[in-house]
C-alpha atoms as a PDB file:
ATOM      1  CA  UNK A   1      27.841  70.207 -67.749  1.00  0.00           C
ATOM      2  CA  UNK A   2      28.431  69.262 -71.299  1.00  0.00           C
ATOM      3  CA  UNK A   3      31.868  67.877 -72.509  1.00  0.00           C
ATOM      4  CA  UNK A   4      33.619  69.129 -75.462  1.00  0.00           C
ATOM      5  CA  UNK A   5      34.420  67.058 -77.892  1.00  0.00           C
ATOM      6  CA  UNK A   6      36.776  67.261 -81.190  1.00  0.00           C
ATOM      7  CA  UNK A   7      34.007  66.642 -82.876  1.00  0.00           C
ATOM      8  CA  UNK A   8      30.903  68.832 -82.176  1.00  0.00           C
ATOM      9  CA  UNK A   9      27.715  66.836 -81.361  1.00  0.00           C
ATOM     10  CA  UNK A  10      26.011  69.012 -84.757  1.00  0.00           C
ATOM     11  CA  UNK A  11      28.299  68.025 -87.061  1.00  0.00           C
ATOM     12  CA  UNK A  12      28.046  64.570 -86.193  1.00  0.00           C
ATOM     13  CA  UNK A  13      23.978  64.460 -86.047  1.00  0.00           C
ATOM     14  CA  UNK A  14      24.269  65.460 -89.666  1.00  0.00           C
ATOM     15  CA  UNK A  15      24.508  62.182 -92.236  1.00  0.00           C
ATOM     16  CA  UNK A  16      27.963  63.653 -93.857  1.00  0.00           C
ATOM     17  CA  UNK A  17      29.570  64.256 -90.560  1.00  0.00           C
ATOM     18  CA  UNK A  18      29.065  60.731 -89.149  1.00  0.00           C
ATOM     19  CA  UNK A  19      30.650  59.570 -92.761  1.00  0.00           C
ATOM     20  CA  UNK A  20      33.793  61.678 -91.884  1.00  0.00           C
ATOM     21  CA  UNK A  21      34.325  60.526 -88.183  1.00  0.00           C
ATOM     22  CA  UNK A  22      33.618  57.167 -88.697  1.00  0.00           C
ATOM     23  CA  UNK A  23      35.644  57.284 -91.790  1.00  0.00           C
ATOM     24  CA  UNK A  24      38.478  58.391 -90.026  1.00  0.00           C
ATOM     25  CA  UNK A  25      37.714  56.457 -87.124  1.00  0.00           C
ATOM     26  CA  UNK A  26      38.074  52.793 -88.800  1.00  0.00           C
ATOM     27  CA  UNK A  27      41.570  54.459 -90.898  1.00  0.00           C
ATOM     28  CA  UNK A  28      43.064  54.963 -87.889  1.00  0.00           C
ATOM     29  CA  UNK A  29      42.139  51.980 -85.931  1.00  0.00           C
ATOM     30  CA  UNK A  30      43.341  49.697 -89.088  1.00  0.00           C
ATOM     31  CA  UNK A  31      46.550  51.779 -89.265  1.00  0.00           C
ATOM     32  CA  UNK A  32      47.090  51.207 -85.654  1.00  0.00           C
ATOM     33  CA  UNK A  33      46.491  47.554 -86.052  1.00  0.00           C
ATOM     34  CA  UNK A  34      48.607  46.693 -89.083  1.00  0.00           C
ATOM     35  CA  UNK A  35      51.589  48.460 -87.533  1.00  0.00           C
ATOM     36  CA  UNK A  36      51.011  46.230 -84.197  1.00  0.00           C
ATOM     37  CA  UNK A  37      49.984  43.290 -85.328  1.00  0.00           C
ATOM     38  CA  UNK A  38      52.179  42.946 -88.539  1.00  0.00           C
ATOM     39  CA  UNK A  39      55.079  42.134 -86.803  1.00  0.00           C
ATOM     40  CA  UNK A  40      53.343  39.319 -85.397  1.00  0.00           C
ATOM     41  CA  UNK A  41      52.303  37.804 -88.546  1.00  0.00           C
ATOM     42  CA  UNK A  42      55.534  38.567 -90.239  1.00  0.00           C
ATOM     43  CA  UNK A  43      57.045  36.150 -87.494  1.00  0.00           C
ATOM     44  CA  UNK A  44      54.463  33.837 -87.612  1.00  0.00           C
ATOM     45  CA  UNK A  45      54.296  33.413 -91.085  1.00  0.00           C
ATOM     46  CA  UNK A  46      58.233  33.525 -92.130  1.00  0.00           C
ATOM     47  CA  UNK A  47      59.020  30.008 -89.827  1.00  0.00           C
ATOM     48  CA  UNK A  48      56.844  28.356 -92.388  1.00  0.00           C
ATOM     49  CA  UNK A  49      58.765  29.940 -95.220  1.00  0.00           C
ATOM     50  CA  UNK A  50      61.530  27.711 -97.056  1.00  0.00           C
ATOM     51  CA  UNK A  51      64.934  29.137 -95.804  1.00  0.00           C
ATOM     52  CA  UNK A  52      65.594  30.653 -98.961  1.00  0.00           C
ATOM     53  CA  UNK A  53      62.306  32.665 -99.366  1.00  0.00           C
ATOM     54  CA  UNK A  54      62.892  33.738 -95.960  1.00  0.00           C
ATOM     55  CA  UNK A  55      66.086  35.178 -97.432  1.00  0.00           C
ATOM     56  CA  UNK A  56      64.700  35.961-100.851  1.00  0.00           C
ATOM     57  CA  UNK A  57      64.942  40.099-101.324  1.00  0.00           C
ATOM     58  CA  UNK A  58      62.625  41.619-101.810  1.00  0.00           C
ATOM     59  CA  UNK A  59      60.386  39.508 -99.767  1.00  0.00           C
ATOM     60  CA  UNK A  60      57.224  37.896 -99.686  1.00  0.00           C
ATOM     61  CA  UNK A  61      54.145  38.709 -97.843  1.00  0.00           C
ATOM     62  CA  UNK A  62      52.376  35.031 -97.407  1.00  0.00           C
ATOM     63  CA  UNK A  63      54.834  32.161 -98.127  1.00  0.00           C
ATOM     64  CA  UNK A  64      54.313  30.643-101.668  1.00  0.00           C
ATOM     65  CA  UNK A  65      54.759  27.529-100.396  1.00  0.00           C
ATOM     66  CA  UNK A  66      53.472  26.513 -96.507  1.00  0.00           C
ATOM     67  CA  UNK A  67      55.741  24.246 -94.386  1.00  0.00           C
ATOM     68  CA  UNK A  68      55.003  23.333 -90.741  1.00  0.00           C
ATOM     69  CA  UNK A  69      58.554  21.324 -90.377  1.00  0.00           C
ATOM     70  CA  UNK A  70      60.127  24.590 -88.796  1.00  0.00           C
ATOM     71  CA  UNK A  71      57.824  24.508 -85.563  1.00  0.00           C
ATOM     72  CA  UNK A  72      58.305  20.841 -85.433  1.00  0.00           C
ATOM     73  CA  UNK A  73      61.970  21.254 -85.443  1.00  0.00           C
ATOM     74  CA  UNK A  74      62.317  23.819 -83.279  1.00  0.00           C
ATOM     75  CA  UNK A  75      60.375  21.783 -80.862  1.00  0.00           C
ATOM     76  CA  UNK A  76      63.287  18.853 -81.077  1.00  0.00           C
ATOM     77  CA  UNK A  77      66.368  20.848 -82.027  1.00  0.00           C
ATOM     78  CA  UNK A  78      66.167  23.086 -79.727  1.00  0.00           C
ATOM     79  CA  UNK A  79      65.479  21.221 -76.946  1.00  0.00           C
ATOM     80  CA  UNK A  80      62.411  23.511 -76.053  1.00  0.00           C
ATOM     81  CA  UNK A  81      60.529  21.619 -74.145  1.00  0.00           C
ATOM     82  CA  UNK A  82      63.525  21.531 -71.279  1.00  0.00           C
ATOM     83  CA  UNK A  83      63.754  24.999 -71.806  1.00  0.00           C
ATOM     84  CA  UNK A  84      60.553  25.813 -71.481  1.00  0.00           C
ATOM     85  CA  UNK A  85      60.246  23.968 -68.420  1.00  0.00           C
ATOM     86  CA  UNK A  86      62.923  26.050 -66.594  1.00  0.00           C
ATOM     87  CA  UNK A  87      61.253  29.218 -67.720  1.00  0.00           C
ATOM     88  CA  UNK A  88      58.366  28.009 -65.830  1.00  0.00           C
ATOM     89  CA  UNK A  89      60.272  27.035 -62.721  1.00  0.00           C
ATOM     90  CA  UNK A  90      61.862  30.430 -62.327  1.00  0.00           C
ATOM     91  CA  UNK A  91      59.323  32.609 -63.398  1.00  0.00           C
ATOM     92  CA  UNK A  92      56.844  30.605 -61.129  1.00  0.00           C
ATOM     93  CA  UNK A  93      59.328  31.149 -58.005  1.00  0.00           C
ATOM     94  CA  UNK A  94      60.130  34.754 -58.591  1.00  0.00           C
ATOM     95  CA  UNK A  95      56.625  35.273 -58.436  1.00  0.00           C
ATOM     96  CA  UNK A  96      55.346  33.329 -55.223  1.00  0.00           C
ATOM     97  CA  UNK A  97      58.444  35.331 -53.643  1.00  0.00           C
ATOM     98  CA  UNK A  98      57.951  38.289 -54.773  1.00  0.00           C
ATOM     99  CA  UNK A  99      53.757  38.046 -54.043  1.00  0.00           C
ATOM    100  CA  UNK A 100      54.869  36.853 -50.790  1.00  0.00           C
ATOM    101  CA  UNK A 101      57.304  38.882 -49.368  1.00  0.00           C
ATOM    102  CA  UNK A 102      56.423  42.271 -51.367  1.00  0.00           C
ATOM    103  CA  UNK A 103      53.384  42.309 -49.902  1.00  0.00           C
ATOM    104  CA  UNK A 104      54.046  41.574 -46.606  1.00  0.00           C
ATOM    105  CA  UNK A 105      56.242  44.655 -46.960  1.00  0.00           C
ATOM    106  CA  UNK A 106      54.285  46.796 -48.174  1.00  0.00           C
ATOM    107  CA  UNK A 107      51.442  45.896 -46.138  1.00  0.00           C
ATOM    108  CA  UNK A 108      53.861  46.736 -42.934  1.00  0.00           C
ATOM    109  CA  UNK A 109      55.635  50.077 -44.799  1.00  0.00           C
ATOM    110  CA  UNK A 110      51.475  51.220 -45.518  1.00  0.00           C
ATOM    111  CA  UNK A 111      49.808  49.915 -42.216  1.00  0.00           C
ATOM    112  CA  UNK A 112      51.889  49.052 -39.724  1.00  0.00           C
ATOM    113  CA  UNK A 113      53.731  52.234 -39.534  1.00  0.00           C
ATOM    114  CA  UNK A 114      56.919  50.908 -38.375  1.00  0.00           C
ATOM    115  CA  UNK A 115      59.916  53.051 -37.131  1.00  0.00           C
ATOM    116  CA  UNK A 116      62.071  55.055 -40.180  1.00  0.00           C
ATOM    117  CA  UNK A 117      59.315  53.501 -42.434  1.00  0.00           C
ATOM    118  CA  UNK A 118      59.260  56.673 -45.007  1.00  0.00           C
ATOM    119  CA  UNK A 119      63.264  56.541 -44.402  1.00  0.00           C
ATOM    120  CA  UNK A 120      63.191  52.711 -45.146  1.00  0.00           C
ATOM    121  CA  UNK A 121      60.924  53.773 -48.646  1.00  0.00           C
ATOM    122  CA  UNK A 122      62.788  56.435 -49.470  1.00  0.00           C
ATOM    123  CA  UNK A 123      65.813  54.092 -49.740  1.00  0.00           C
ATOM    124  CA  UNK A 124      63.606  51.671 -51.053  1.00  0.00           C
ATOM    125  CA  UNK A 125      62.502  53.958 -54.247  1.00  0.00           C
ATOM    126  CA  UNK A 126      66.117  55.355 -54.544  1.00  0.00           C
ATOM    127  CA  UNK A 127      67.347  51.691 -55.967  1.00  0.00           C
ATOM    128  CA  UNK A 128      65.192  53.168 -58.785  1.00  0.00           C
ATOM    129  CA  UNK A 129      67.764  55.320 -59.703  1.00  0.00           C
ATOM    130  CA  UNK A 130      70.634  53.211 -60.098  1.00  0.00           C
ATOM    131  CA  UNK A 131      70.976  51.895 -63.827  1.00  0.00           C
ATOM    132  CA  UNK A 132      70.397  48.350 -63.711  1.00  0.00           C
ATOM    133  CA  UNK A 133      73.536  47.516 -65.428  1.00  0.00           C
ATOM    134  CA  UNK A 134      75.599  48.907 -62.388  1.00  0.00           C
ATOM    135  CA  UNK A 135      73.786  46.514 -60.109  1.00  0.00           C
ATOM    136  CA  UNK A 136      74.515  43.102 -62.285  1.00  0.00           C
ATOM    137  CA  UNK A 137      78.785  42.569 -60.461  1.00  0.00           C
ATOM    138  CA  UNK A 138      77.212  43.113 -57.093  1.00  0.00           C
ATOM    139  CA  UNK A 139      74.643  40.773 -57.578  1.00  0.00           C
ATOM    140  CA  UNK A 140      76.182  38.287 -58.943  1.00  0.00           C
ATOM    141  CA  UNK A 141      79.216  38.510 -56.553  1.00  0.00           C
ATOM    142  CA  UNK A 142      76.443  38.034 -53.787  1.00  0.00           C
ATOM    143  CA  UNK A 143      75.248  35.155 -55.416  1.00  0.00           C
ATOM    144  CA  UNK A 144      78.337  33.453 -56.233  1.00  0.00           C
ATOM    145  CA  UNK A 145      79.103  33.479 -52.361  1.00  0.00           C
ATOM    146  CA  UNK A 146      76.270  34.101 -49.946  1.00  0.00           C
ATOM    147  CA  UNK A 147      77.434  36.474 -47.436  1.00  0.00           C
ATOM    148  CA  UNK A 148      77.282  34.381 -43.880  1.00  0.00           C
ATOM    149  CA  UNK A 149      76.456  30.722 -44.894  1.00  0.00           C
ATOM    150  CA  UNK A 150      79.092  31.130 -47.944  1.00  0.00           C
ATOM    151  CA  UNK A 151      77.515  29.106 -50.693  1.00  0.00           C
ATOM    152  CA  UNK A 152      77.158  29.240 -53.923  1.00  0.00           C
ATOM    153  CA  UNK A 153      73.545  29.817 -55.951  1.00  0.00           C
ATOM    154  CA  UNK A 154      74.642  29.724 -59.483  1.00  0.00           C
ATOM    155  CA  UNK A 155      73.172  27.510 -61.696  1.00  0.00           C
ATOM    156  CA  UNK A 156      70.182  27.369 -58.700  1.00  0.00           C
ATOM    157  CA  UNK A 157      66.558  29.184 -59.525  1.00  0.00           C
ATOM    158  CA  UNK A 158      67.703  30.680 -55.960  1.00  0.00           C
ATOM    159  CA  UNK A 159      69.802  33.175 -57.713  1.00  0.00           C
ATOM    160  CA  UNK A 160      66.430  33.806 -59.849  1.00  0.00           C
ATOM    161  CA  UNK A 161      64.028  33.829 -56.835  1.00  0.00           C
ATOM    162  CA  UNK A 162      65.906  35.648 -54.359  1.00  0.00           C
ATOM    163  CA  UNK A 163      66.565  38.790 -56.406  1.00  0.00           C
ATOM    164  CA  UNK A 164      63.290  38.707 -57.721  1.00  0.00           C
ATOM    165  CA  UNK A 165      61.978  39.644 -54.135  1.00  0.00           C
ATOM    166  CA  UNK A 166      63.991  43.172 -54.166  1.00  0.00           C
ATOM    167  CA  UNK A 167      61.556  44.866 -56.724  1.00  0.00           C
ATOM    168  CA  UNK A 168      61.072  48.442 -55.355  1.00  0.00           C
ATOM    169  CA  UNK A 169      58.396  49.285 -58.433  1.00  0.00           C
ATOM    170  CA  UNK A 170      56.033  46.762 -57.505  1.00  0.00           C
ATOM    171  CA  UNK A 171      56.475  47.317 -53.813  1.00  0.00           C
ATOM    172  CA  UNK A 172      56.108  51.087 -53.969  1.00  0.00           C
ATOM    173  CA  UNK A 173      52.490  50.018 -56.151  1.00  0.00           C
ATOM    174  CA  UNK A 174      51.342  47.651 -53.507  1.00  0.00           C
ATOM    175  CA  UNK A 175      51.874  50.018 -50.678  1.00  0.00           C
ATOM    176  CA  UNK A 176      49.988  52.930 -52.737  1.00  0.00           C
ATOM    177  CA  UNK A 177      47.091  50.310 -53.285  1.00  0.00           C
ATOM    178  CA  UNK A 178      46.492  49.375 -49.561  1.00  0.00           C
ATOM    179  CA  UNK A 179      47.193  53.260 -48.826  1.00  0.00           C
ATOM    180  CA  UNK A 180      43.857  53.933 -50.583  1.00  0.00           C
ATOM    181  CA  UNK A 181      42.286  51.346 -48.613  1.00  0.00           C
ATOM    182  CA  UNK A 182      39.620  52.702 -46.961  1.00  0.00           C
ATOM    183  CA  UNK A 183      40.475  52.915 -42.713  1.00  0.00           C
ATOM    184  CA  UNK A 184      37.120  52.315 -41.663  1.00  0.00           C
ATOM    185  CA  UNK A 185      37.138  48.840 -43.358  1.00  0.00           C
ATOM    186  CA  UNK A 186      40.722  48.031 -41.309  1.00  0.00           C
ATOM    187  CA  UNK A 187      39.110  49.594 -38.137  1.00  0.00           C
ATOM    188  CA  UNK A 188      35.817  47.243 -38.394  1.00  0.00           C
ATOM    189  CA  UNK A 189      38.087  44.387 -39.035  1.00  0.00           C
ATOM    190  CA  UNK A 190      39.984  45.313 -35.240  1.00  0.00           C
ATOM    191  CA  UNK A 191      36.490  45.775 -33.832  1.00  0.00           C
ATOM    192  CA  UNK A 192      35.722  42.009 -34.595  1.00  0.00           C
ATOM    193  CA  UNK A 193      39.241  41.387 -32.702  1.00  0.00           C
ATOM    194  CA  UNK A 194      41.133  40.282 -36.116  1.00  0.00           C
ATOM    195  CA  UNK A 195      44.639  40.410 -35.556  1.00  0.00           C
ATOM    196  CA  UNK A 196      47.124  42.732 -38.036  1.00  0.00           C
ATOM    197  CA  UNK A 197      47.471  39.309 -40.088  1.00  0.00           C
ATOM    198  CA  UNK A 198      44.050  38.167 -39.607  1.00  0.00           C
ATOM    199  CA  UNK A 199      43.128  41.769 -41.504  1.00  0.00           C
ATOM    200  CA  UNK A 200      45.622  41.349 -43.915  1.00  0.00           C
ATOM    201  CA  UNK A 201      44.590  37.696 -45.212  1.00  0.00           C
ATOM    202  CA  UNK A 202      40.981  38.139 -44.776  1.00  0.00           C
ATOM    203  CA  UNK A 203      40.694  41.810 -45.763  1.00  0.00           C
ATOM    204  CA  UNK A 204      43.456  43.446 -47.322  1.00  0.00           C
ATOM    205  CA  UNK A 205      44.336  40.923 -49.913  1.00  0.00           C
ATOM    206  CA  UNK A 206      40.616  39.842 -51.323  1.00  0.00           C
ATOM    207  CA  UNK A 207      40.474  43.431 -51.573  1.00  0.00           C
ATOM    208  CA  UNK A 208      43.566  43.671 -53.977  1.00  0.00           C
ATOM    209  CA  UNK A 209      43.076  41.104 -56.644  1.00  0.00           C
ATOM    210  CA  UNK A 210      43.340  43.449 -59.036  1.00  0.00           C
ATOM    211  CA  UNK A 211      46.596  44.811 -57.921  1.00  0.00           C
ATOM    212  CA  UNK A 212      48.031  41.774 -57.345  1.00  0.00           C
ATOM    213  CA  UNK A 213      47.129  39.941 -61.116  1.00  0.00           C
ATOM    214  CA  UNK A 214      49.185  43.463 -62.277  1.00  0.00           C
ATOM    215  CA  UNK A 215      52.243  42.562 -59.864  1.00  0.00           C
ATOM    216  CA  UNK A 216      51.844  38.962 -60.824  1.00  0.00           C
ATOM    217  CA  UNK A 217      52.032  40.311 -64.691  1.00  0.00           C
ATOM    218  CA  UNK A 218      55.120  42.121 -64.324  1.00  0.00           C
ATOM    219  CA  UNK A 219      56.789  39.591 -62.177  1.00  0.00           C
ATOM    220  CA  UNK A 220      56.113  37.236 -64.451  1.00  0.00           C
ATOM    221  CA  UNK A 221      56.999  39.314 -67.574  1.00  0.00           C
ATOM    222  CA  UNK A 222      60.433  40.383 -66.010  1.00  0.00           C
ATOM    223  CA  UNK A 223      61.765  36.926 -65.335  1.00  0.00           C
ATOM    224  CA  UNK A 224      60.545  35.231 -69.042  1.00  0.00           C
ATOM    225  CA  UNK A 225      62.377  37.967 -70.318  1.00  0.00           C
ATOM    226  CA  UNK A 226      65.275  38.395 -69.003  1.00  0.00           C
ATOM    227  CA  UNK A 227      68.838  37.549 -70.594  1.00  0.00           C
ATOM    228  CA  UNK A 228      71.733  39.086 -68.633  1.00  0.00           C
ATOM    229  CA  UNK A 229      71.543  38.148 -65.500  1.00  0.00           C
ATOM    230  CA  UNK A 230      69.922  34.058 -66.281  1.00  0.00           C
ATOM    231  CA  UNK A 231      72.944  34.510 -68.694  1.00  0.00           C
ATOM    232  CA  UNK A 232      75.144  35.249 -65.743  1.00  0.00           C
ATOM    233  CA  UNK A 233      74.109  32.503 -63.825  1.00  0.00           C
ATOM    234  CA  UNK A 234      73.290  29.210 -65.564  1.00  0.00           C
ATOM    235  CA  UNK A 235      76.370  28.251 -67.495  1.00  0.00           C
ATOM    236  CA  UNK A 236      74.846  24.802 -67.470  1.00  0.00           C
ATOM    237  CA  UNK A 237      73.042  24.953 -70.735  1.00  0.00           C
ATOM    238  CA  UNK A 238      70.488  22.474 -68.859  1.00  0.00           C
ATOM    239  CA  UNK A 239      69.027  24.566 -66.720  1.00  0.00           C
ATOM    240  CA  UNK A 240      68.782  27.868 -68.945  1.00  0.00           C
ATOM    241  CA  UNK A 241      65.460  29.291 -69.701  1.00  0.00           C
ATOM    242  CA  UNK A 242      64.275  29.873 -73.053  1.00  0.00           C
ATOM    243  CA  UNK A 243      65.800  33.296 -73.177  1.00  0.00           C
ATOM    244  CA  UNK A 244      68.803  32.335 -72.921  1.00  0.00           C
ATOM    245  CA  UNK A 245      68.749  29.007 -74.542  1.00  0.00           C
ATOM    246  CA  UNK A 246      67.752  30.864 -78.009  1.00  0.00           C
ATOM    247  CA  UNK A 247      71.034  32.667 -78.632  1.00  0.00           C
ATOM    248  CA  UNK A 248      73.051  29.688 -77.350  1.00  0.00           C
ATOM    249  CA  UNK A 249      71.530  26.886 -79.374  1.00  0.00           C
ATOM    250  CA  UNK A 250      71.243  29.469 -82.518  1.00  0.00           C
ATOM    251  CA  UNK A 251      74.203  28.546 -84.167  1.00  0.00           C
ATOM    252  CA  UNK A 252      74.313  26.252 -87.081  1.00  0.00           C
ATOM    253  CA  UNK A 253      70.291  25.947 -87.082  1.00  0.00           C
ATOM    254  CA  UNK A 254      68.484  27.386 -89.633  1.00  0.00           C
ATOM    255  CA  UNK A 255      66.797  30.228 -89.573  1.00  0.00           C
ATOM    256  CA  UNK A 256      63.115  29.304 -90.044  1.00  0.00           C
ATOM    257  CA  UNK A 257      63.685  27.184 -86.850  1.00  0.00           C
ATOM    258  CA  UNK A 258      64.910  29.840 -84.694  1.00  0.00           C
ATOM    259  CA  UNK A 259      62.067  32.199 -85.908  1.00  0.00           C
ATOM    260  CA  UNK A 260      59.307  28.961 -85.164  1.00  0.00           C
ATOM    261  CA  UNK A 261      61.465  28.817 -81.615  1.00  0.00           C
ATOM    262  CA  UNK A 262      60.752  32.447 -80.880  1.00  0.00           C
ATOM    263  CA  UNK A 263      57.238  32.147 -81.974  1.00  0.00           C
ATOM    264  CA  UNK A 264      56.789  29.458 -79.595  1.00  0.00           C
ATOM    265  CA  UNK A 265      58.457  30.860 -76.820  1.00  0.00           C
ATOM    266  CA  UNK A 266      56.559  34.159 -77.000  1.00  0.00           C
ATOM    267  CA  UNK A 267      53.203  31.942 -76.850  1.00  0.00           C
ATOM    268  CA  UNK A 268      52.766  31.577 -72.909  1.00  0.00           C
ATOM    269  CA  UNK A 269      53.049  35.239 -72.346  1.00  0.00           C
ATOM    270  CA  UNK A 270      50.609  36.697 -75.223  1.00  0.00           C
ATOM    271  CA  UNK A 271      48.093  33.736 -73.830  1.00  0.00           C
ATOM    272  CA  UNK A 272      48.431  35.038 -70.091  1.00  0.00           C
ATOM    273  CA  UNK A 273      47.641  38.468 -71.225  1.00  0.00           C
ATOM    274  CA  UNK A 274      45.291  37.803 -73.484  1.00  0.00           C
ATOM    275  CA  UNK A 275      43.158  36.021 -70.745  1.00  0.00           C
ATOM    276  CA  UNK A 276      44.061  38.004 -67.385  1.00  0.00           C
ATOM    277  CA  UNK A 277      43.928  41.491 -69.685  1.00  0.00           C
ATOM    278  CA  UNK A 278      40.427  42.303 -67.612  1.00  0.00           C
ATOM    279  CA  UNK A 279      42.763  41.945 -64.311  1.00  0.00           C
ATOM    280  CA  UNK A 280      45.349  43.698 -65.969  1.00  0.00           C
ATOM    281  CA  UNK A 281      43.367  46.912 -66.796  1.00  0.00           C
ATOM    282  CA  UNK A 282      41.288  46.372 -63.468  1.00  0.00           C
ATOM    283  CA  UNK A 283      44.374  46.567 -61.393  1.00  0.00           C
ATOM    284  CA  UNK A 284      46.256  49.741 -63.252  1.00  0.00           C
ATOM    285  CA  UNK A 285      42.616  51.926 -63.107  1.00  0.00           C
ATOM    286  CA  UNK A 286      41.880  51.051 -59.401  1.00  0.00           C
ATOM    287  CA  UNK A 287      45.765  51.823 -58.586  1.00  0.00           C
ATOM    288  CA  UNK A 288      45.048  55.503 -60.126  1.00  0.00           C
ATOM    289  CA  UNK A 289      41.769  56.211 -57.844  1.00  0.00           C
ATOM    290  CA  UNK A 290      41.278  57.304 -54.490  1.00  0.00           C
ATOM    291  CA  UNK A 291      39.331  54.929 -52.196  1.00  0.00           C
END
């Protein structure tokens, strides 16, 4: 069964036709490009503008004259390092929770078939619905005095880590994923006599990798950047992340620095993409199949 094309398989055999298509082709791709990827270098490129041809109208494609000094700067004005360093710490947490007890969840909402499990989704997936916004004077009420023990988590990565864990998007993917596990795999694994967490260590979870590295990215992603509610929480400026850190420390410092301090701070999450992008990809196609 042949598949149509927009561009007939004739037209293209034929010297002029390939001329056209590819023609188009490489326009379209270089369009795409610049308007990505522009941005980027406009960013990149105006903290090692002076501040005044940063200013200058109209302005100026390359910088007439190169200075490194902003990035440096940045690096000491704005205490990134520390910063940094936080980011890490919560964004690490969030996700070892949120791997942790996400999965077990889902594994248990997908396998384990437990009593009022679709009613336990359902409610699960109807959090989706309410606007994040309406959420933030709960949660922060919560966290400001933990129902039971009564103590407070603010200015703790607790308040981070803890809220994390309540992600109804990644836990409704995770149970889809080990939905389209295949049963005869589970059922061989309870013929050797492995347990229900024997199956889902040695089975279930080497066979999600990809779906995992995609939760992992979003996890990740959602806590590095995040202002409102790290906002919220740390009002020691020592233990905000870089998020929040920018628009506090952004007063009084010039503007080349803050541009060479977002630059830097959007470095650890264009590098994790660019080398877990396989994953990435892996994990969104093999969520969209059957089996």
């Amino acid at each position: 069964m042949s598949t149509r094309t927009l561009v007939s398989p004739a037209t293209l055999a034929r010297p002029r036709g390939r001329a056209v298509y590819w023609t188009v082709f490489t326009t379209v791709v270089v369009l795409f490009a610049i308007a990505f990827l522009f941005p980027v270098y406009w960013m990149v490129t105006g903290a090692m503008k002076s501040p005044d041809e940063v200013a200058r109208t109209p302005p100026t494609i390359a910088p007439k004259e190169w200075h490194l000094s902003g990035y440096s700067d940045a690096w000491d004005l704005m205490q990134l390092p520390q910063h940094l360093w936080n980011t890490v710490v919560q964004a690490a947490g969030a996700w070892l929770f949120q791997l942790v007890f996400c999965t077990a969840a889902a594994y248990a909402l997908s396998r384990l078939k437990p009593a009022f499990g679709k009613v336990i989704l359902g409610g699960i997936l109807a959090t989706l619905m309410v606007p994040a916004q309406a959420l933030v004077v709960p949660k922060y009420l919560t966290v400001a005095d933990l129902p039971l023990i009564h103590t407070s988590l603010l200015n703790d990565p607790l308040a981070i880590w803890l809220l994390a864990v309540a992600n109804a998007f990644n836990l409704y993917l995770l149970k889809r994923f080990f939905d389209q596990i295949p049963r005869d795999v589970l059922e061989a694994a309870e013929i050797d006599g492995a347990g229900k967490l024997r199956t889902l260590w040695s089975i279930v979870l080497p066979m999600s990798r990809p779906v995992l590295g995609v939760v992992s990215i979003f996890a990740l992603v959602a806590v590095w950047q995040d202002f409102l509610w790290p906002l919220m929480v740390f009002s020691d400026t020592g233990k905000q992340p870089i998020s929040v850190a920018l628009v506090q420390l952004s007063q009084n410092i010039q503007l080349t620095v803050l541009i060479a301090a977002m630059v830097i701070a959007s470095i650890p999450m264009v590098a994790l993409f660019l080398v877990f992008q396989r994953h990435i990809i892996a994990g969104i196609s093999a969520g969209s199949t059957k089996g």
